[in-house]
PDB file of N, CA and C in Angstrom:
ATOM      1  N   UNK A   1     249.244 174.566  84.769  1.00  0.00           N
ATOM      2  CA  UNK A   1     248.281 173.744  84.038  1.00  0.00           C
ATOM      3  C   UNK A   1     249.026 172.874  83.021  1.00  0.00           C
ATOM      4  N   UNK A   2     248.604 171.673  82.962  1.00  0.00           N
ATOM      5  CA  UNK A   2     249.313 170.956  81.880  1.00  0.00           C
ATOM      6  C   UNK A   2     248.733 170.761  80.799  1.00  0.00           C
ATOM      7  N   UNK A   3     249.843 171.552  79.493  1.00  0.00           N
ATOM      8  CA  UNK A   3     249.376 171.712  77.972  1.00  0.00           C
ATOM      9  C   UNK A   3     249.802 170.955  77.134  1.00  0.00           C
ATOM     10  N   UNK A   4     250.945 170.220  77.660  1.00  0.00           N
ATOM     11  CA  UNK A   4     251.805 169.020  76.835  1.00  0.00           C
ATOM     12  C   UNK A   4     250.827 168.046  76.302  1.00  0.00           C
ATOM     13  N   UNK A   5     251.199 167.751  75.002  1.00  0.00           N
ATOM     14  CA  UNK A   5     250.265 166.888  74.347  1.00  0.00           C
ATOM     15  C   UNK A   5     251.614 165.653  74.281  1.00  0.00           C
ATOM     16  N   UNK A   6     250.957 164.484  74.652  1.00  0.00           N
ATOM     17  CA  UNK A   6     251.389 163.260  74.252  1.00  0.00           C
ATOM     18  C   UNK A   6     251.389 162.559  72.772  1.00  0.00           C
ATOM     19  N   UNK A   7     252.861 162.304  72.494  1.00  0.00           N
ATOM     20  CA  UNK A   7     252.670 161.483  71.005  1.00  0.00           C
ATOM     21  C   UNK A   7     252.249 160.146  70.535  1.00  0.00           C
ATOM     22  N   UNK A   8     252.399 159.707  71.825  1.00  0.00           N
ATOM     23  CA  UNK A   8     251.810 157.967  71.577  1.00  0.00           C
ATOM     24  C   UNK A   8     251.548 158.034  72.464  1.00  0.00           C
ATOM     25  N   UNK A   9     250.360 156.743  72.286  1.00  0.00           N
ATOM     26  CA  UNK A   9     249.160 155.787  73.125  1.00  0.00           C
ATOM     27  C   UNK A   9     250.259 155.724  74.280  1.00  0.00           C
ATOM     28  N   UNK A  10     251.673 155.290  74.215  1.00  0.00           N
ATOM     29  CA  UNK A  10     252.474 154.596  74.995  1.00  0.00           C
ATOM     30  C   UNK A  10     252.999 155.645  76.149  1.00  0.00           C
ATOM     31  N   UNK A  11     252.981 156.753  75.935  1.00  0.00           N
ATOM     32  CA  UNK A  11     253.283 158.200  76.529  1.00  0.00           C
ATOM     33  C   UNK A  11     252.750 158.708  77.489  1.00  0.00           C
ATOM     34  N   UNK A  12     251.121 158.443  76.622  1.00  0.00           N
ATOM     35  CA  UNK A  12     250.209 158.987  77.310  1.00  0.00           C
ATOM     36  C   UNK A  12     249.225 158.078  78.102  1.00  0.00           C
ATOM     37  N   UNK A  13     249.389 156.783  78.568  1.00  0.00           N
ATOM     38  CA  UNK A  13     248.896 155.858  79.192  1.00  0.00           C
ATOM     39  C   UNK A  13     248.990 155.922  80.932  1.00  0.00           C
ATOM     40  N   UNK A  14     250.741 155.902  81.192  1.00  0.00           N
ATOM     41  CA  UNK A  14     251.207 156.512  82.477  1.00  0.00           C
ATOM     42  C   UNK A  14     250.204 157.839  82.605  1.00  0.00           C
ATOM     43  N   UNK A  15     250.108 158.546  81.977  1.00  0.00           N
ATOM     44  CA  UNK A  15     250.277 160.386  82.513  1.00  0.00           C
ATOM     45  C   UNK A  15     248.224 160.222  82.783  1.00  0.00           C
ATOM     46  N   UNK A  16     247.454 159.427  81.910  1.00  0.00           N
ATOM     47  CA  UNK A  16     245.867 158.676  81.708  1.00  0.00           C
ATOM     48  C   UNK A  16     245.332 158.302  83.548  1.00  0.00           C
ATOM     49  N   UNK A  17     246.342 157.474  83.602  1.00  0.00           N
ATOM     50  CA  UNK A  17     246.464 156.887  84.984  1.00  0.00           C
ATOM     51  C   UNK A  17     246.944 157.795  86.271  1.00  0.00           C
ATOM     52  N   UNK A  18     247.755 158.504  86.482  1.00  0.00           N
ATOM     53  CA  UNK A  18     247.588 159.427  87.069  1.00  0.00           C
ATOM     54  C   UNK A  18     246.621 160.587  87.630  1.00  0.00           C
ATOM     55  N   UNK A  19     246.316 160.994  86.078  1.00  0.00           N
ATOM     56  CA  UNK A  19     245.435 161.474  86.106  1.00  0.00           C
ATOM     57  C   UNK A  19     243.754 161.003  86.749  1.00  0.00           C
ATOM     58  N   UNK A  20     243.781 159.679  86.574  1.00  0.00           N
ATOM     59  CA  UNK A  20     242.692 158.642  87.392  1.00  0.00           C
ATOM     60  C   UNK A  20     242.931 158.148  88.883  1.00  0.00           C
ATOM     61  N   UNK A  21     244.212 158.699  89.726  1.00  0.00           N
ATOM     62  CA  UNK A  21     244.785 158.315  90.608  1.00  0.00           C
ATOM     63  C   UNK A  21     244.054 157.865  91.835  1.00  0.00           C
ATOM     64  N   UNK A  22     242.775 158.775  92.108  1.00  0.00           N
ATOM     65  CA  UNK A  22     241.541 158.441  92.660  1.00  0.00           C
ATOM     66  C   UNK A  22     240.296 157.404  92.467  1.00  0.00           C
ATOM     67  N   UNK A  23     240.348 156.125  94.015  1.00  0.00           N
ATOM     68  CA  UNK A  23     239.938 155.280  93.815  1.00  0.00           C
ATOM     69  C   UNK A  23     238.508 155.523  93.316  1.00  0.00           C
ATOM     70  N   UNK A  24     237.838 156.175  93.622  1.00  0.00           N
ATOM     71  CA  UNK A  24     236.252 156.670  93.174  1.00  0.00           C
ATOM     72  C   UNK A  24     236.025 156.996  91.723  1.00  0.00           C
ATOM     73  N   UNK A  25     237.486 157.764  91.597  1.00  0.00           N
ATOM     74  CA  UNK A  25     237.145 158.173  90.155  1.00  0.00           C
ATOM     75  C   UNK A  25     237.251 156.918  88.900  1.00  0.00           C
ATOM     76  N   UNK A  26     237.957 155.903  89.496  1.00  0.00           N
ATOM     77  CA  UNK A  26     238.295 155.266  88.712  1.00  0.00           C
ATOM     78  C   UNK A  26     237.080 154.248  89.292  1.00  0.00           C
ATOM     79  N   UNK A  27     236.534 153.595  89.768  1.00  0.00           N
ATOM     80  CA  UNK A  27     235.329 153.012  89.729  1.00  0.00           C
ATOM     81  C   UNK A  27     234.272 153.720  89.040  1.00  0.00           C
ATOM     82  N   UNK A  28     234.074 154.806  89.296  1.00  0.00           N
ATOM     83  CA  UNK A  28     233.345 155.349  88.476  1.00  0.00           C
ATOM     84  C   UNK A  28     233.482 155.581  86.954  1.00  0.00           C
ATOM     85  N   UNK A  29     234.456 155.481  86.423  1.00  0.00           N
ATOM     86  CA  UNK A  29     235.320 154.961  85.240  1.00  0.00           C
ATOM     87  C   UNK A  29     234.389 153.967  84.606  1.00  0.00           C
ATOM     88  N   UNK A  30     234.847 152.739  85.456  1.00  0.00           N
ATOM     89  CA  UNK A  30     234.648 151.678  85.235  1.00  0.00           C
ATOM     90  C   UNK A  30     233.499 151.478  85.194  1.00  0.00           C
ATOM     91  N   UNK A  31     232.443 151.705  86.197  1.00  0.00           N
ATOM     92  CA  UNK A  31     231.079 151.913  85.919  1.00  0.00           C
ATOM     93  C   UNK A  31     230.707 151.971  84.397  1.00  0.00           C
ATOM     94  N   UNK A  32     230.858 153.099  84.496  1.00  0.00           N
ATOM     95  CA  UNK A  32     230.593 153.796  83.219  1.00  0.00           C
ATOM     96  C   UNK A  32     230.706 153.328  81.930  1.00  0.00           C
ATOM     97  N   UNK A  33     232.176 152.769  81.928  1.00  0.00           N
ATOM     98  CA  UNK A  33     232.678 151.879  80.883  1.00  0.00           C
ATOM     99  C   UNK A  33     232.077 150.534  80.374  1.00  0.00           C
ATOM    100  N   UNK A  34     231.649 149.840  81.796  1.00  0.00           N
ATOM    101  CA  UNK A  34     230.804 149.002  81.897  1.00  0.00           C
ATOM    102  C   UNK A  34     228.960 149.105  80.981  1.00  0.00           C
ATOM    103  N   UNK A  35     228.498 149.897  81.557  1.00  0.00           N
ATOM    104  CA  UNK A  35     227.725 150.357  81.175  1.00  0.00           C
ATOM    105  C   UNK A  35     227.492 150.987  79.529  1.00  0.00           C
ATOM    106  N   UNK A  36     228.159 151.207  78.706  1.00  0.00           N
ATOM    107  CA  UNK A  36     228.833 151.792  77.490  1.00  0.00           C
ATOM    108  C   UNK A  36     228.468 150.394  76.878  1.00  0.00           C
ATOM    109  N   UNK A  37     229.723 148.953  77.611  1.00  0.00           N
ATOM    110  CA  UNK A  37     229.644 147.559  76.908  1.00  0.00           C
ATOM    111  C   UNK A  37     228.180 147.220  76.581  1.00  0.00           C
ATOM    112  N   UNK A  38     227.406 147.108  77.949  1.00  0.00           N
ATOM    113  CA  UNK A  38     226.780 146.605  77.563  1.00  0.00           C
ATOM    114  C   UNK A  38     225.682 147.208  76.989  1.00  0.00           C
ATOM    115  N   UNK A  39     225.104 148.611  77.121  1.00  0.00           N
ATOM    116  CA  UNK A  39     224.281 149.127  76.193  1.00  0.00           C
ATOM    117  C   UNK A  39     224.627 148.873  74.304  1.00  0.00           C
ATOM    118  N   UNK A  40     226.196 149.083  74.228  1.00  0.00           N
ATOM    119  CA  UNK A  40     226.602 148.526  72.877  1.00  0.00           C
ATOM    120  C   UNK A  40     226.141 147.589  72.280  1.00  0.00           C
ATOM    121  N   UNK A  41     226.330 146.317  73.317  1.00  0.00           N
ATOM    122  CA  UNK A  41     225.881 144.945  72.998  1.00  0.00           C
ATOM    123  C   UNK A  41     224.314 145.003  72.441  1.00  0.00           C
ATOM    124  N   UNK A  42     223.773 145.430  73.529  1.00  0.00           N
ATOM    125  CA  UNK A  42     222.202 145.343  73.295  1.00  0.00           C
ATOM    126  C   UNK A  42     221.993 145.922  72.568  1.00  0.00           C
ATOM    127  N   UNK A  43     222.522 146.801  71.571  1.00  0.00           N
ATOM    128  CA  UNK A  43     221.870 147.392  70.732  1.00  0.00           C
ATOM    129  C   UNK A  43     222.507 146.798  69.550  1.00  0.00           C
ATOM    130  N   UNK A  44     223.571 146.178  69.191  1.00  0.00           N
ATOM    131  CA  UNK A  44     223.890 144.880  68.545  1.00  0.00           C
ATOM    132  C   UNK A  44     223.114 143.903  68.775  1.00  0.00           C
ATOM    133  N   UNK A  45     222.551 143.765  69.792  1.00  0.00           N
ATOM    134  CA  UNK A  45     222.072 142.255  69.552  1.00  0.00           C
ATOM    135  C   UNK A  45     220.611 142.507  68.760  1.00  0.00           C
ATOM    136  N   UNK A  46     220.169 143.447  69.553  1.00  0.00           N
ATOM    137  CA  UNK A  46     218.776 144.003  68.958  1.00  0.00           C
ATOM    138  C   UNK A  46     218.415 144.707  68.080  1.00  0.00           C
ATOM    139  N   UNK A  47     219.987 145.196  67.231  1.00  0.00           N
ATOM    140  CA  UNK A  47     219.594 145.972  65.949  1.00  0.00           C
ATOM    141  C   UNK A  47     218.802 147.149  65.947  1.00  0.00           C
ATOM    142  N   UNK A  48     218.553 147.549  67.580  1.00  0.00           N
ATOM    143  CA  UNK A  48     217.964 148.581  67.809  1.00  0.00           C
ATOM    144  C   UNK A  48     219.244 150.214  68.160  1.00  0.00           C
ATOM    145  N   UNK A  49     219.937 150.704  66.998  1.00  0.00           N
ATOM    146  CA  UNK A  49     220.640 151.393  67.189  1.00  0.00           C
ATOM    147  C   UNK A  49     220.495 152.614  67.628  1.00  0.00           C
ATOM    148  N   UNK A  50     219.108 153.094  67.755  1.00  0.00           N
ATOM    149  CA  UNK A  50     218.917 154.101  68.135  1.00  0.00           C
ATOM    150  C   UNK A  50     219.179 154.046  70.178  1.00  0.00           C
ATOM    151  N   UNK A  51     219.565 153.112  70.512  1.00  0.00           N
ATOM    152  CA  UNK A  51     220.578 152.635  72.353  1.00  0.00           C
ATOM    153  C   UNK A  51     221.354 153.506  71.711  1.00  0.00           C
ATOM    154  N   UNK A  52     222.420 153.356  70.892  1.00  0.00           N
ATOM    155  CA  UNK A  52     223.625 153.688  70.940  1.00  0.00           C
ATOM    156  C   UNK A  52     223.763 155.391  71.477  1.00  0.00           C
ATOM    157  N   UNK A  53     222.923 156.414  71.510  1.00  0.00           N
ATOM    158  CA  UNK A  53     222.962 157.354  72.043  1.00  0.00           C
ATOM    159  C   UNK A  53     223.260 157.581  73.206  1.00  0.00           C
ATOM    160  N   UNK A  54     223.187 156.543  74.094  1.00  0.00           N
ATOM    161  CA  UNK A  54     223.249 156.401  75.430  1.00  0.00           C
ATOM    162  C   UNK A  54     224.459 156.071  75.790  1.00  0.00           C
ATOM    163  N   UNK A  55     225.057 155.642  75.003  1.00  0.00           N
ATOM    164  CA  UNK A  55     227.005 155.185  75.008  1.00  0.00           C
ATOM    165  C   UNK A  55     227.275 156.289  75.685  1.00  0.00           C
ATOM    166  N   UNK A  56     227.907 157.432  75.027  1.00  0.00           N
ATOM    167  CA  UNK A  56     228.375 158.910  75.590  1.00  0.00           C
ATOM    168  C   UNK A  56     227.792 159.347  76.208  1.00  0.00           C
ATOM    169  N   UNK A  57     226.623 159.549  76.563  1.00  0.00           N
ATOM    170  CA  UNK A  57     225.604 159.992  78.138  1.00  0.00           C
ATOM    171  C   UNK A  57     226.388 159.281  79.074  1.00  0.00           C
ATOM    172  N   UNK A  58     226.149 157.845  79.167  1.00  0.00           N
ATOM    173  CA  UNK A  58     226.980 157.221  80.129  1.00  0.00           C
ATOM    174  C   UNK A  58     228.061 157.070  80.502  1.00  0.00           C
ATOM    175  N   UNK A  59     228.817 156.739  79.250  1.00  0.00           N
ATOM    176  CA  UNK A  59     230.336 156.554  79.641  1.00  0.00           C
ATOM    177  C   UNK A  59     230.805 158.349  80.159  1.00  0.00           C
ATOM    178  N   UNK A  60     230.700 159.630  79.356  1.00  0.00           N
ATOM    179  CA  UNK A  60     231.000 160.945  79.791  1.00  0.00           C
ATOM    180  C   UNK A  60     230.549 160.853  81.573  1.00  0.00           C
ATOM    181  N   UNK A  61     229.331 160.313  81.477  1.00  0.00           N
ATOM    182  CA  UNK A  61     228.222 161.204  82.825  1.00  0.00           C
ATOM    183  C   UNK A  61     228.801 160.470  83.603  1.00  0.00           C
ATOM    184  N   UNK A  62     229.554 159.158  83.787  1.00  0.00           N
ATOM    185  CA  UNK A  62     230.286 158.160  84.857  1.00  0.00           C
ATOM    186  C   UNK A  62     231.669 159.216  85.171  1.00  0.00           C
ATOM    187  N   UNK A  63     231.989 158.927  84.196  1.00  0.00           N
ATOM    188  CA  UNK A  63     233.718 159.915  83.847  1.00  0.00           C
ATOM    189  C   UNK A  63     234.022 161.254  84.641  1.00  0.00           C
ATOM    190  N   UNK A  64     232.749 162.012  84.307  1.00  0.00           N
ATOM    191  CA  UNK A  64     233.305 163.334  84.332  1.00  0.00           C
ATOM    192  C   UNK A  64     232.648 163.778  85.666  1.00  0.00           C
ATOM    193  N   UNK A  65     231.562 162.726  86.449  1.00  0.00           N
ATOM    194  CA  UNK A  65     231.394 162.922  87.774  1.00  0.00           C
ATOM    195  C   UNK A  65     232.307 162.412  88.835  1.00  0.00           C
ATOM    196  N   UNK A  66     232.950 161.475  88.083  1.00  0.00           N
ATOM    197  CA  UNK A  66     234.381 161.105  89.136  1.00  0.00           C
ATOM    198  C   UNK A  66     235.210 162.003  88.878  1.00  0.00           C
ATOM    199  N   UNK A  67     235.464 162.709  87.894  1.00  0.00           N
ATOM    200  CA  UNK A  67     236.667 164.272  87.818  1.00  0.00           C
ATOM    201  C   UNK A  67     236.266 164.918  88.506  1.00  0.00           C
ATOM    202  N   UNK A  68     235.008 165.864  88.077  1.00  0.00           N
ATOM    203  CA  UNK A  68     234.448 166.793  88.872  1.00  0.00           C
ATOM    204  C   UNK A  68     234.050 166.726  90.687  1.00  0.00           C
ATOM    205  N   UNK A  69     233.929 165.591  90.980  1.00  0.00           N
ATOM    206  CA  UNK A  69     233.543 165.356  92.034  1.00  0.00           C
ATOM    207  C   UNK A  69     234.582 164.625  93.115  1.00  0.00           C
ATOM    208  N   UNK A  70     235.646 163.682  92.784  1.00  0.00           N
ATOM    209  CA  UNK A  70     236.455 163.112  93.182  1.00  0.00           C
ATOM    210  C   UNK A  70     237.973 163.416  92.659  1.00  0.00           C
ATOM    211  N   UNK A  71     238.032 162.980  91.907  1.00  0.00           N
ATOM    212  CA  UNK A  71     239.915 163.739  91.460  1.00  0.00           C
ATOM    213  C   UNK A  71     239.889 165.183  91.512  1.00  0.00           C
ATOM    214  N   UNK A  72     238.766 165.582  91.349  1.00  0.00           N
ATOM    215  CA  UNK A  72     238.685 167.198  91.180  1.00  0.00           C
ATOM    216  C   UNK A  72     240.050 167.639  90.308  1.00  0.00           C
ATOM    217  N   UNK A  73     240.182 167.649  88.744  1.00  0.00           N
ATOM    218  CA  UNK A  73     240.600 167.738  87.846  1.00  0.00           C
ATOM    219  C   UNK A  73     239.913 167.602  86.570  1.00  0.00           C
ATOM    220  N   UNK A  74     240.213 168.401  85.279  1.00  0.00           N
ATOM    221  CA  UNK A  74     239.807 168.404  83.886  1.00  0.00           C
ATOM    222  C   UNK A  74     240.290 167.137  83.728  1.00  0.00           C
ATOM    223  N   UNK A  75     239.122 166.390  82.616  1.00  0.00           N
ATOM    224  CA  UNK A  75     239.279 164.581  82.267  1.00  0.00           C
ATOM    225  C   UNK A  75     239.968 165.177  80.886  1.00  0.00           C
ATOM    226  N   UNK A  76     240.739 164.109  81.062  1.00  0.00           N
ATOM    227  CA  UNK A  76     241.671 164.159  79.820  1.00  0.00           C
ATOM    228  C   UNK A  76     241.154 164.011  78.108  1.00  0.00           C
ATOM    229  N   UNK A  77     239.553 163.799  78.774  1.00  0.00           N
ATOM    230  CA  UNK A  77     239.015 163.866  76.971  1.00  0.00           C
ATOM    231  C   UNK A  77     239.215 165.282  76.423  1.00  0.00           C
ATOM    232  N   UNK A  78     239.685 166.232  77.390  1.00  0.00           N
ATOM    233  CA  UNK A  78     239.335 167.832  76.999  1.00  0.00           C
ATOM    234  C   UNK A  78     240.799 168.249  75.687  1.00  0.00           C
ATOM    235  N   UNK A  79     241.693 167.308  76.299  1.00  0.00           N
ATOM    236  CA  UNK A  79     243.030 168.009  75.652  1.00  0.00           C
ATOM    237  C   UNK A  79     243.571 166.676  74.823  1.00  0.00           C
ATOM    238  N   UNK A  80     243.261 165.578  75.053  1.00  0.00           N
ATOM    239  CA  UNK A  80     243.242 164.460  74.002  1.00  0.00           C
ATOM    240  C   UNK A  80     242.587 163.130  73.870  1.00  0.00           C
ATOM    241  N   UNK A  81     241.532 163.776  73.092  1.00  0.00           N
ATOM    242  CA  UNK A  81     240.316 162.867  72.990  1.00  0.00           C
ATOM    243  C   UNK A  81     240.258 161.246  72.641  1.00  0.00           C
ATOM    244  N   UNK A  82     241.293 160.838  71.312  1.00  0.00           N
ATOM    245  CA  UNK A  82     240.915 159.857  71.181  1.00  0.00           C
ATOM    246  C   UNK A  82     242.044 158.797  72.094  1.00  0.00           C
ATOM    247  N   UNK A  83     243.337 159.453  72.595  1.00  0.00           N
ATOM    248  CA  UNK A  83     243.921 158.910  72.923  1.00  0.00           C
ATOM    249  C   UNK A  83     243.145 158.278  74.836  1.00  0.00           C
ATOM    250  N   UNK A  84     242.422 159.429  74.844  1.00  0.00           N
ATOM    251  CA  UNK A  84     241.516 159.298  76.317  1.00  0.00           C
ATOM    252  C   UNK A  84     240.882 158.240  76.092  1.00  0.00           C
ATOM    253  N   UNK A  85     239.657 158.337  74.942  1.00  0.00           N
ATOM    254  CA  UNK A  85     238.752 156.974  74.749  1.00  0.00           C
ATOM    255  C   UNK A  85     239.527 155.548  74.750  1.00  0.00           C
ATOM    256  N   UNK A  86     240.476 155.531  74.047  1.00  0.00           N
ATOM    257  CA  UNK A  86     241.195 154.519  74.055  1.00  0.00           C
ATOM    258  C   UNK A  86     241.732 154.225  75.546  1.00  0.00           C
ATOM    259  N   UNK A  87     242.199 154.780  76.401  1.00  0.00           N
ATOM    260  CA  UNK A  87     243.105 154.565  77.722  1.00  0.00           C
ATOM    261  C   UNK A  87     241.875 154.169  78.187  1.00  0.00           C
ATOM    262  N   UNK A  88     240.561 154.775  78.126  1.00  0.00           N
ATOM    263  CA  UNK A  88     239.405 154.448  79.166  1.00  0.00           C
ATOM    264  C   UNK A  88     239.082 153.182  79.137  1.00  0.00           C
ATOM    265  N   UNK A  89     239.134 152.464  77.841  1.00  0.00           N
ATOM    266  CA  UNK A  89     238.748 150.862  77.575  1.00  0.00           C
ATOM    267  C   UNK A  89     239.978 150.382  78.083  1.00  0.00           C
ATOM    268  N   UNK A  90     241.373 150.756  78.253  1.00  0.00           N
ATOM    269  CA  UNK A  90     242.914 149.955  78.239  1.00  0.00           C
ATOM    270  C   UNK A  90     242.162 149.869  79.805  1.00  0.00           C
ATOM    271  N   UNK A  91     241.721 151.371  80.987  1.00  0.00           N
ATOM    272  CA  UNK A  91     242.233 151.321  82.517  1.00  0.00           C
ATOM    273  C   UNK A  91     240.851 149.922  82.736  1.00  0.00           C
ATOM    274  N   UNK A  92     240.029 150.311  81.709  1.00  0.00           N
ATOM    275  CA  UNK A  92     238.733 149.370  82.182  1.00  0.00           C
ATOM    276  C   UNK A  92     239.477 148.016  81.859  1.00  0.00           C
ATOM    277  N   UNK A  93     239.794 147.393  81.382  1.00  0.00           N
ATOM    278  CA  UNK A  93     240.519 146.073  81.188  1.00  0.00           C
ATOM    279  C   UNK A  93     241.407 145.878  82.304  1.00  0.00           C
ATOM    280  N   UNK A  94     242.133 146.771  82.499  1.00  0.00           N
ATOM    281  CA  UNK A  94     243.191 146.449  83.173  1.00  0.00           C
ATOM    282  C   UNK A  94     242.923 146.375  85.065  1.00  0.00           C
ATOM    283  N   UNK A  95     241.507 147.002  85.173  1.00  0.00           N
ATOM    284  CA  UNK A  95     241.202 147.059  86.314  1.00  0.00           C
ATOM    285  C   UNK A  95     239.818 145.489  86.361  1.00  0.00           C
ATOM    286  N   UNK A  96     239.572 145.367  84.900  1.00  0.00           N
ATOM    287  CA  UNK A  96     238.770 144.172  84.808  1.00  0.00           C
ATOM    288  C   UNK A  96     239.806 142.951  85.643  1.00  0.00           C
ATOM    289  N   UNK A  97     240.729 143.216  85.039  1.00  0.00           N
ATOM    290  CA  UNK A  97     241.692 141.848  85.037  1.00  0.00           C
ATOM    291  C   UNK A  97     243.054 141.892  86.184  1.00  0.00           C
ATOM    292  N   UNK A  98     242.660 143.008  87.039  1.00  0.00           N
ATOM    293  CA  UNK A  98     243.441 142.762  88.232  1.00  0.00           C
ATOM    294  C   UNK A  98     245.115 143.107  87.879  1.00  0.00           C
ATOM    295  N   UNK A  99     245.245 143.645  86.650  1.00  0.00           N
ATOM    296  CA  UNK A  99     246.488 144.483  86.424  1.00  0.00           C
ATOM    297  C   UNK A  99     246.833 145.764  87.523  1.00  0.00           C
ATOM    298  N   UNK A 100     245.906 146.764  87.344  1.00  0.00           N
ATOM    299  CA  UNK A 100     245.930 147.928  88.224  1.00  0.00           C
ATOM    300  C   UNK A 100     244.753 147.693  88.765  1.00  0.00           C
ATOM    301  N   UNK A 101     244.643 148.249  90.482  1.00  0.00           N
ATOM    302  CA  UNK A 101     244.103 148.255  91.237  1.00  0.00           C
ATOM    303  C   UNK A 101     242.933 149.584  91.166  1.00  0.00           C
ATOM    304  N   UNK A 102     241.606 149.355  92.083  1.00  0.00           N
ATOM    305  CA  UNK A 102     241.216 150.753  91.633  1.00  0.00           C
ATOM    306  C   UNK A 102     241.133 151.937  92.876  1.00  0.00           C
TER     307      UNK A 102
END
């Protein structure tokens, strides 16, 4: 089982991606991530903050059904959380913009 904790964003980005190595899981990622934006937005635009609850329903419930169901592996929010949230917006960009493939 892997217990190694990563010290930087920069460390733990490679090991993020791996861990996402599965094309499903990582659409489903992205989904999710997607979904996160724009509930955010709308609840910015509409000042109606009580959306924002729905951020983590979605973005988790996208996430952790592509682990559980497709990579079949623990999501890396379990053993490092913020560095996870952060990689999840980096893989969503980077799969926005045709950097990595999904």
């Amino acid at each position: 089982m892997e217990t190694e904790r990563r010290k930087s964003f920069k460390e733990f980005y490679p090991y993020y991606l791996a861990e996402h190595s599965d094309s499903l899981n990582r659409v489903l990622h992205f989904v999710g991530t997607w979904v996160v934006v724009l509930v955010a937005a709308a609840a910015l635009l509409s000042r109606q903050w009580n959306l924002l609850w729905l951020c983590p329903l979605a973005g988790y419930g996208f996430a952790w059904a592509g682990h559980f169901f497709f990579q079949k592996n623990r999501p890396a929010t379990f053993k490092q959380p913020l560095f996870s949230l952060l990689a999840d917006f980096v893989m969503w960009w980077h799969l926005l913009t045709r950097k990595i493939q999904f």
